[in-house]
Protein backbone atom coordinates (compact mmCIF):
# COMPACT_ATOMS: atom_id res chain seq x y z
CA UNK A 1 -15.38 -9.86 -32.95
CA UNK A 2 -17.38 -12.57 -34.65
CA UNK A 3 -17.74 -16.43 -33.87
CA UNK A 4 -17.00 -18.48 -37.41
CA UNK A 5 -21.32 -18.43 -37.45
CA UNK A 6 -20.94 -14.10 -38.47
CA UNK A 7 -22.09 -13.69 -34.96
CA UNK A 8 -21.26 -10.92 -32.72
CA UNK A 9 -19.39 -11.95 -29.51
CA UNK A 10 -19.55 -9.55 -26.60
CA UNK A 11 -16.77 -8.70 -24.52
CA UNK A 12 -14.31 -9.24 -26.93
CA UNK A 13 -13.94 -6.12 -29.56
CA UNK A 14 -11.74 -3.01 -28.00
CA UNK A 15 -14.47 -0.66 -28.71
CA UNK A 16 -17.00 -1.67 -26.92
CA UNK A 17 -18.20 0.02 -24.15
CA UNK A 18 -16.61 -0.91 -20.79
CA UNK A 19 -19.25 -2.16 -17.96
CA UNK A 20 -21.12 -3.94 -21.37
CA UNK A 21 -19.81 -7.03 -21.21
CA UNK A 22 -15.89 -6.27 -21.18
CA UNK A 23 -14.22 -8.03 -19.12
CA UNK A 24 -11.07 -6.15 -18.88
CA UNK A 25 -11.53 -3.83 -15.88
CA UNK A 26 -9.84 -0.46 -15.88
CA UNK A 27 -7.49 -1.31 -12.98
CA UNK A 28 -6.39 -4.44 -15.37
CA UNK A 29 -5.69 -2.27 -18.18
CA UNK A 30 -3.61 -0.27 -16.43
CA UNK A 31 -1.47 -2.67 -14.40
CA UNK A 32 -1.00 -4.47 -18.37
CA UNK A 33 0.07 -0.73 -19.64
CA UNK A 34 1.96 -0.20 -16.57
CA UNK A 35 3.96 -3.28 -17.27
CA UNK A 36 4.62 -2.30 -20.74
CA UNK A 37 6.69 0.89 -19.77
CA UNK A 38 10.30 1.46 -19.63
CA UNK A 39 11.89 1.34 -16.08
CA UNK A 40 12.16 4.78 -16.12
CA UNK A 41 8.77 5.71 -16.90
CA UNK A 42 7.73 3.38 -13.81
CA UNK A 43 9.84 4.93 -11.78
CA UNK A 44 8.25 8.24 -12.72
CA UNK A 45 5.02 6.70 -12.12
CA UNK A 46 5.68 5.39 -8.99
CA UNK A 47 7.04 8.94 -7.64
CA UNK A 48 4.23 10.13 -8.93
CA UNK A 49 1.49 7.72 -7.15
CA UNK A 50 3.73 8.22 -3.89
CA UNK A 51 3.32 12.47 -3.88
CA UNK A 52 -0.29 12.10 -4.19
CA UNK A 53 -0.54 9.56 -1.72
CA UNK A 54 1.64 12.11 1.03
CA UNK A 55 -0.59 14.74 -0.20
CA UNK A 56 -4.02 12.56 0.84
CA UNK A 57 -2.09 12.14 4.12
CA UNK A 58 -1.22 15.70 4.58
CA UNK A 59 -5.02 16.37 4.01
CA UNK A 60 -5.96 13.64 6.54
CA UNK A 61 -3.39 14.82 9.24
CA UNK A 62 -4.60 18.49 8.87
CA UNK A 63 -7.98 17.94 8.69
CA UNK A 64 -7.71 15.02 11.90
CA UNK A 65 -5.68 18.11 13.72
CA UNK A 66 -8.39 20.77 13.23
CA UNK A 67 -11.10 18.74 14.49
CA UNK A 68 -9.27 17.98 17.79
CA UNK A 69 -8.22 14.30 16.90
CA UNK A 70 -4.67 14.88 17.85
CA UNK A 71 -4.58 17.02 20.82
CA UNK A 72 -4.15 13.89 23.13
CA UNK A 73 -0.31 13.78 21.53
CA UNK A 74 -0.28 17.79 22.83
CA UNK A 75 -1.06 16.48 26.59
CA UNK A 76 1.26 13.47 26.51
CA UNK A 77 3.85 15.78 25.30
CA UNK A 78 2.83 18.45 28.33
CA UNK A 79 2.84 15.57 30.61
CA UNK A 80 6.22 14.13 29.89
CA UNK A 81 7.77 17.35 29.53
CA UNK A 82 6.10 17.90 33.87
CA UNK A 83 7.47 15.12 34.50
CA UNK A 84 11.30 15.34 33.02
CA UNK A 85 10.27 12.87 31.01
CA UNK A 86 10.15 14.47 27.76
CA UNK A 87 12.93 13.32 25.21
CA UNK A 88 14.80 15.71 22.62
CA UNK A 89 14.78 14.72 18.85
């Protein structure tokens, strides 16, 4: 885009570059596309988002049990079940 002088203003055309003087991040972009869709397209979205984020938890909770990071809920378990303690689900 060009100031009434001819001149080229940065940050303003759609086809520059993006870290060159935009000032639109990404995350803004999508959050104004995002709020463009139908409801059922965000809902669709939103399922989506939410699988991937169990997934990266999956991944955290296997990866925390194979290197030993949950065995102390193994022992409590051991314990309250010596004790009587232990409670059915």
């Amino acid at each position: 885009m060009c100031d009434p002088q001819g001149r080229f203003i940065r940050g303003i055309s759609s086809d520059e570059p993006r870290g060159q003087g935009n000032t639109m991040s990404k995350i803004d972009e999508l959050k104004a596309d995002i709020e463009s869709l139908p409801g059922e397209e965000v809902a669709e979205l939103f399922r989506w988002l939410s699988e991937k984020e169990w997934e990266k938890w999956d991944k955290e909770i296997e990866a925390d049990s194979a290197a030993g990071k949950l065995d102390f809920l193994l022992r409590e378990a051991h314990d309250e079940k010596a004790k009587g303690t232990l409670k059915e689900i």
